[in-house]
Protein backbone atom coordinates (compact mmCIF):
# COMPACT_ATOMS: atom_id res chain seq x y z
CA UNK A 1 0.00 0.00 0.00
CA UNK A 2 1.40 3.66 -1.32
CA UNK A 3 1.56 5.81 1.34
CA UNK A 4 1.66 10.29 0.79
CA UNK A 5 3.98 12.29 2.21
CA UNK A 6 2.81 12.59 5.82
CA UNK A 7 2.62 9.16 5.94
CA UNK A 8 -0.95 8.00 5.67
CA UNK A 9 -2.50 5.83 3.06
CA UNK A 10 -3.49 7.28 -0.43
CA UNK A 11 -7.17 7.19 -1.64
CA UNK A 12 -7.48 3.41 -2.63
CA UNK A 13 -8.09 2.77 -6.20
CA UNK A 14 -9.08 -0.35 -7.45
CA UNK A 15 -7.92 -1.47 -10.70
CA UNK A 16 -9.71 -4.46 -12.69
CA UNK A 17 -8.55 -5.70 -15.75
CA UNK A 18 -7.23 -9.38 -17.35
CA UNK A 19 -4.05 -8.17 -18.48
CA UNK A 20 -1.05 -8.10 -16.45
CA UNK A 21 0.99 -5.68 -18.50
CA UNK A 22 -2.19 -2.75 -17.80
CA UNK A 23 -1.97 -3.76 -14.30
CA UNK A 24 1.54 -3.46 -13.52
CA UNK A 25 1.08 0.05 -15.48
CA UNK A 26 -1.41 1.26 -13.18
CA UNK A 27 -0.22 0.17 -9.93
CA UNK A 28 3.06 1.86 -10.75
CA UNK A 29 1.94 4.69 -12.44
CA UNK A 30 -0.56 5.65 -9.74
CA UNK A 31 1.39 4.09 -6.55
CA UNK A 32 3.73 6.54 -7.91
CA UNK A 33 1.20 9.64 -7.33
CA UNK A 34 0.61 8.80 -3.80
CA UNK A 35 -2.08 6.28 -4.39
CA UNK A 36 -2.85 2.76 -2.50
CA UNK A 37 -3.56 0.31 -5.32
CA UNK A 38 -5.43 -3.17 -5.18
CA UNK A 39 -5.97 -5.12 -8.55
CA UNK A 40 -8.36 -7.98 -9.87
CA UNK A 41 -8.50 -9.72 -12.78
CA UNK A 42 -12.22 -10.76 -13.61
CA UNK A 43 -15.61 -9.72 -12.09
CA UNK A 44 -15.88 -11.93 -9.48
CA UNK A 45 -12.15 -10.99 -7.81
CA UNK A 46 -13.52 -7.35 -8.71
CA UNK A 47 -17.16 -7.59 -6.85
CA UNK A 48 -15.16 -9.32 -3.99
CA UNK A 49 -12.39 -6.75 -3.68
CA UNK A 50 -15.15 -3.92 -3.42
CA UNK A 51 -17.02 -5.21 -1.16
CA UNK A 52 -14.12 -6.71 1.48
CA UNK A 53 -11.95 -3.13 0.37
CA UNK A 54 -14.24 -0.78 -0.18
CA UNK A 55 -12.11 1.27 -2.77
CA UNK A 56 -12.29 4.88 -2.85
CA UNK A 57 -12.65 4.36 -6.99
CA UNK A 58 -12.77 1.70 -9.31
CA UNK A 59 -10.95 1.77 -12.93
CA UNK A 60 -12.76 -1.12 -14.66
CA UNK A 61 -12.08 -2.83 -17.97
CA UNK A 62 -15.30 -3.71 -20.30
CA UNK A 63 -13.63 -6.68 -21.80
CA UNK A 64 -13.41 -9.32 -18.91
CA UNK A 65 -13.23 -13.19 -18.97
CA UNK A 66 -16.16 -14.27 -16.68
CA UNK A 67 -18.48 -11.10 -17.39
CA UNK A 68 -18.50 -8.08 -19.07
CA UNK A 69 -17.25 -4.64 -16.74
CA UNK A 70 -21.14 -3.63 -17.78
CA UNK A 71 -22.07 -6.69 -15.70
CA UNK A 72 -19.80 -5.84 -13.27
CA UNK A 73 -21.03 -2.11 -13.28
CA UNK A 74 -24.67 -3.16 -12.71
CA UNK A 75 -23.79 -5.05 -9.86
CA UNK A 76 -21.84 -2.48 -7.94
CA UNK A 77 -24.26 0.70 -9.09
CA UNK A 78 -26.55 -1.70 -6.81
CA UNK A 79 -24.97 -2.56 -4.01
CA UNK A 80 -21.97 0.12 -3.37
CA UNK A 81 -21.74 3.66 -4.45
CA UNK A 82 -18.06 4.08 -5.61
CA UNK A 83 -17.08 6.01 -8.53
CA UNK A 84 -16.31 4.12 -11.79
CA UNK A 85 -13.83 4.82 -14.80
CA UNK A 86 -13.88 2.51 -17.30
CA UNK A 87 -11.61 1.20 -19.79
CA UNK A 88 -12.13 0.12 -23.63
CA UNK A 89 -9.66 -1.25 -25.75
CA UNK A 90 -11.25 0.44 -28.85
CA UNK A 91 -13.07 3.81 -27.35
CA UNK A 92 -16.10 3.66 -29.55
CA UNK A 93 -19.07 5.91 -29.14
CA UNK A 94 -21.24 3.37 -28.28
CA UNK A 95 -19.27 1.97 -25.57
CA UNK A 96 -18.83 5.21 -24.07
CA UNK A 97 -22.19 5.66 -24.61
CA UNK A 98 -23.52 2.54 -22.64
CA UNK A 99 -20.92 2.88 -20.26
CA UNK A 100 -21.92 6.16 -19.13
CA UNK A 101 -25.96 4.97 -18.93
CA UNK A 102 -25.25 2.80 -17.20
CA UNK A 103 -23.20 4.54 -14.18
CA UNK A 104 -19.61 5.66 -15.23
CA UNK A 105 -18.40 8.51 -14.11
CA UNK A 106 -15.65 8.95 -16.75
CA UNK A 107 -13.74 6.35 -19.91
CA UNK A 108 -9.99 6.34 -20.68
CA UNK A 109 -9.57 4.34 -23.95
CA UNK A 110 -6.67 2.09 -24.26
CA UNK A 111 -4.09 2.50 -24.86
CA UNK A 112 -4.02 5.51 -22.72
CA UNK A 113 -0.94 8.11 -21.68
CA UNK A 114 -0.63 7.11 -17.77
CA UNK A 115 0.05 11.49 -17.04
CA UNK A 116 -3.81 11.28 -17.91
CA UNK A 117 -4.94 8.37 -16.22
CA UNK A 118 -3.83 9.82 -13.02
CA UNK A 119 -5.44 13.30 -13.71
CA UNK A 120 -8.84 11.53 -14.43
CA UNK A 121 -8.84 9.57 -11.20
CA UNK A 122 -7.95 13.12 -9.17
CA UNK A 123 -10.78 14.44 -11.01
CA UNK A 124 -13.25 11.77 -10.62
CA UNK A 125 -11.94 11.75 -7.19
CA UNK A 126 -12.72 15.57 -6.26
CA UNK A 127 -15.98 14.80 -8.26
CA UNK A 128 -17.12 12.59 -5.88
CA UNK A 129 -15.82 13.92 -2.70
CA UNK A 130 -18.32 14.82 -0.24
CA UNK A 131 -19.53 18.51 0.18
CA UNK A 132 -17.80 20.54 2.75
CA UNK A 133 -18.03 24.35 4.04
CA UNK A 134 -19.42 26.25 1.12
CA UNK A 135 -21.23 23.66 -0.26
CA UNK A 136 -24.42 23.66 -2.78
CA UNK A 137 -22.63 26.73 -4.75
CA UNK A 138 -21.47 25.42 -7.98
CA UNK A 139 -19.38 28.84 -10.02
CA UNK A 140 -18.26 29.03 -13.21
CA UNK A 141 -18.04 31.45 -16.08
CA UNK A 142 -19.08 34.64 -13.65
CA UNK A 143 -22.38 32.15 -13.41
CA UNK A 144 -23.12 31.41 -9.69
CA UNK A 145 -25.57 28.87 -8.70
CA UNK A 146 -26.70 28.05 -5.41
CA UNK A 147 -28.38 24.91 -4.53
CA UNK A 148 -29.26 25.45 -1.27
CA UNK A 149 -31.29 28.92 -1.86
CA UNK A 150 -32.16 28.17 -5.22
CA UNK A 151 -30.46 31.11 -6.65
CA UNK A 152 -28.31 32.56 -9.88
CA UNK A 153 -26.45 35.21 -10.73
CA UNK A 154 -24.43 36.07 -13.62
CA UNK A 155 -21.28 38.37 -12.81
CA UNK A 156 -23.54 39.95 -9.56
CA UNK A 157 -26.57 40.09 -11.57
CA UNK A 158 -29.79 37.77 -10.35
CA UNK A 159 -31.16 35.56 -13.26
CA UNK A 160 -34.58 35.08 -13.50
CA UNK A 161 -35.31 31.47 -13.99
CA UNK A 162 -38.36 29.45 -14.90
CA UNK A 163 -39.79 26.40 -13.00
CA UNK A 164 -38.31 24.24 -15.38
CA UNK A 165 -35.33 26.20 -16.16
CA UNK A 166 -34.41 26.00 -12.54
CA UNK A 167 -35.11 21.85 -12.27
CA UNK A 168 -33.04 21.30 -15.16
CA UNK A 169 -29.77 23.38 -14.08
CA UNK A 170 -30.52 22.23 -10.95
CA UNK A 171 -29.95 18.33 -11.70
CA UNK A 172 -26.98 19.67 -13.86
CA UNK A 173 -25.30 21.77 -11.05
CA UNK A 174 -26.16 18.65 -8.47
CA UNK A 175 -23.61 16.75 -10.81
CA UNK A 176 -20.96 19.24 -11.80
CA UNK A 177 -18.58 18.21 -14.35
CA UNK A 178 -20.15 14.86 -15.27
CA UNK A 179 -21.95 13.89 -18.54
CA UNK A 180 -25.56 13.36 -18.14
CA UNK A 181 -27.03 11.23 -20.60
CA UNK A 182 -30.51 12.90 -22.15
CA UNK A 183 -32.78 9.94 -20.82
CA UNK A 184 -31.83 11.04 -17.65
CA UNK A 185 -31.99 14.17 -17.71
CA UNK A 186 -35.50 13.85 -19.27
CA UNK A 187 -36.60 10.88 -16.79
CA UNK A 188 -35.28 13.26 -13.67
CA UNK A 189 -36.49 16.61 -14.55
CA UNK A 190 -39.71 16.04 -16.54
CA UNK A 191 -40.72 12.10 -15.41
CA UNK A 192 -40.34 8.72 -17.33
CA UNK A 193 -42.94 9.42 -20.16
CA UNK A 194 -40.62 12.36 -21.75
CA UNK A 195 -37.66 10.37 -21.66
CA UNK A 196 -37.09 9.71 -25.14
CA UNK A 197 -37.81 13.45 -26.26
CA UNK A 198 -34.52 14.71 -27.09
CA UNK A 199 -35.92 17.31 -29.13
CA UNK A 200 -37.47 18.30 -26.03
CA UNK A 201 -34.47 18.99 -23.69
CA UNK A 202 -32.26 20.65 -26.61
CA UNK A 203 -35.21 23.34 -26.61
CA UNK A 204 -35.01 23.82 -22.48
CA UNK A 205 -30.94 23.30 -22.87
CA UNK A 206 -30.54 26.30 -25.23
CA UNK A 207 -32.96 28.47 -23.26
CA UNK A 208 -31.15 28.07 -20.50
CA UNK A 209 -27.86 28.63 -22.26
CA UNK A 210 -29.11 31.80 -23.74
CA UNK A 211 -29.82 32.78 -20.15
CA UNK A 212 -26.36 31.81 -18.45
CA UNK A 213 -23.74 31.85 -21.70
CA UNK A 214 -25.39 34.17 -23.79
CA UNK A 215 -22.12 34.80 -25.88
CA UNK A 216 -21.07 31.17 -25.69
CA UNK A 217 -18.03 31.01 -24.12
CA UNK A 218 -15.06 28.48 -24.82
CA UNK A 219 -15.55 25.85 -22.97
CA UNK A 220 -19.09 26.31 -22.88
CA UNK A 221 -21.04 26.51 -19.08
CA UNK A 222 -23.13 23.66 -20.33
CA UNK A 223 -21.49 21.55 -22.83
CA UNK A 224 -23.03 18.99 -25.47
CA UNK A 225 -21.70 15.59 -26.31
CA UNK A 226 -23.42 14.50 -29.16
CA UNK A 227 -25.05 11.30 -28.82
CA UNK A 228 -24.27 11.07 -25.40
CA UNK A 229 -25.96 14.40 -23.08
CA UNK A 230 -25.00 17.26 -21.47
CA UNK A 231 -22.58 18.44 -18.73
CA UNK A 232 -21.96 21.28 -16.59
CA UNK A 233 -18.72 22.83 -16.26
CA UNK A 234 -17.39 24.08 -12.95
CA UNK A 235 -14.51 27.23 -12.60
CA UNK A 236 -11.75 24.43 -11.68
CA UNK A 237 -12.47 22.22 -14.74
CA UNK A 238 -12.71 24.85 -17.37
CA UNK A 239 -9.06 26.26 -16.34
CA UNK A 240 -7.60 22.74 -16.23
CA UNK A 241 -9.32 22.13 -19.68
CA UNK A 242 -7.46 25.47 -20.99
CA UNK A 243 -4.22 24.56 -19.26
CA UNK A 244 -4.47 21.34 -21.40
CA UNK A 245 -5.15 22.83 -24.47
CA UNK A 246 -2.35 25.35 -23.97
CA UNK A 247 0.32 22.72 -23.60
């Protein structure tokens, strides 16, 4: 077990995969950046390991020998709420896709530069960390939302929201920086019978975009990925987005 600097234990990261080569890469790699690091090679090592462990996240391959990581996924979305990145050998849309349905909170495609494996599990990580002092106030692009008083501004100015406009930034906000898939978004905000309207949501999305980004910033506050949904993009994640774009 990696240990930091003062001398306690890292965030524990389980990594599950069949292939000893990815393993030894990401027990190195992330032992390396001051995290503990437990590994399993097929669902059923993986379930255990999770349950006996409890991992602070779990990096999970999609090609497995006794089930598939969607298997795998289903099982722990039901029983223990850790975050999930998952791995795919080929990085297709529709894996990404059904991963992210299905629970993920973020993909690395293989073969993947180990610099950004790390970065995605500190992200995932700060994701998913529980709300401290301050919390319920989500900020980004002069935008200020609070949860908790069911307010927004826009560079000191209060926006004036609708019902609807409101519930749907609010289930965006309650999930900062993740990728919402449309069916949920839908299913949450408007109830199950809408869920298939994607028409529908574009309309509210650009509304509320014309109220919060009118002159569409780069990266946008909400941003689309086609085919998949929509996410929300905090202050932190859209300078580390331009940091990487700069290098």
């Amino acid at each position: 077990m990696s240990t930091n600097g003062d001398g306690t234990a890292g965030p524990l990261i389980l990594a599950v995969d069949d292939e000893p080569g990815i393993l030894r890469l990401v027990d190195l790699e992330l032992s390396e950046q001051g995290f503990s690091v437990v590994t399993a090679r097929s669902g059923d090592e993986a379930l255990q390991a999770c349950y006996e462990q409890r991992p602070d996240l779990v990096i999970l391959d999609l090609m497995l020998p006794d089930q598939t990581g969607y298997e795998v996924m289903r099982q722990l979305r039901e029983r223990v709420p850790v975050p999930i990145i998952v791995l795919t050998a080929k990085g297709t849309d529709v894996e990404k896709v059904r991963g992210l349905e299905l629970g993920a909170d973020d993909y690395l495609a293989k073969p993947f530069n180990p610099d950004e494996l790390g970065a995605r599990v500190r992200a995932v990580l700060r994701r998913a960390r529980p709300s401290g002092v301050g919390a319920g106030v989500v900020r980004s692009k002069g935008v200020e939302i609070d949860l908790e008083r069911r307010l927004v501004s826009r560079f000191g100015e209060r926006v004036h929201l609708t019902r609807t406009e409101w519930q749907l930034l609010e289930e965006l906000a309650s999930h900062p920086d993740k990728v919402m898939s449309g069916v949920e978004l839908l299913t949450h905000v408007w109830g199950p019978e809408y869920r298939d309207d994607l028409q529908y949501l574009r309309v509210w999305v650009s509304r509320l975009r014309t109220k919060l980004d009118p002159e569409r910033s780069e990266p946008e506050l909400i941003q689309t990925f086609p085919g998949i949904g929509y996410l929300l993009c905090t202050e932190d994640a859209a300078v580390e987005m331009a940091a990487a774009e700069g290098s």
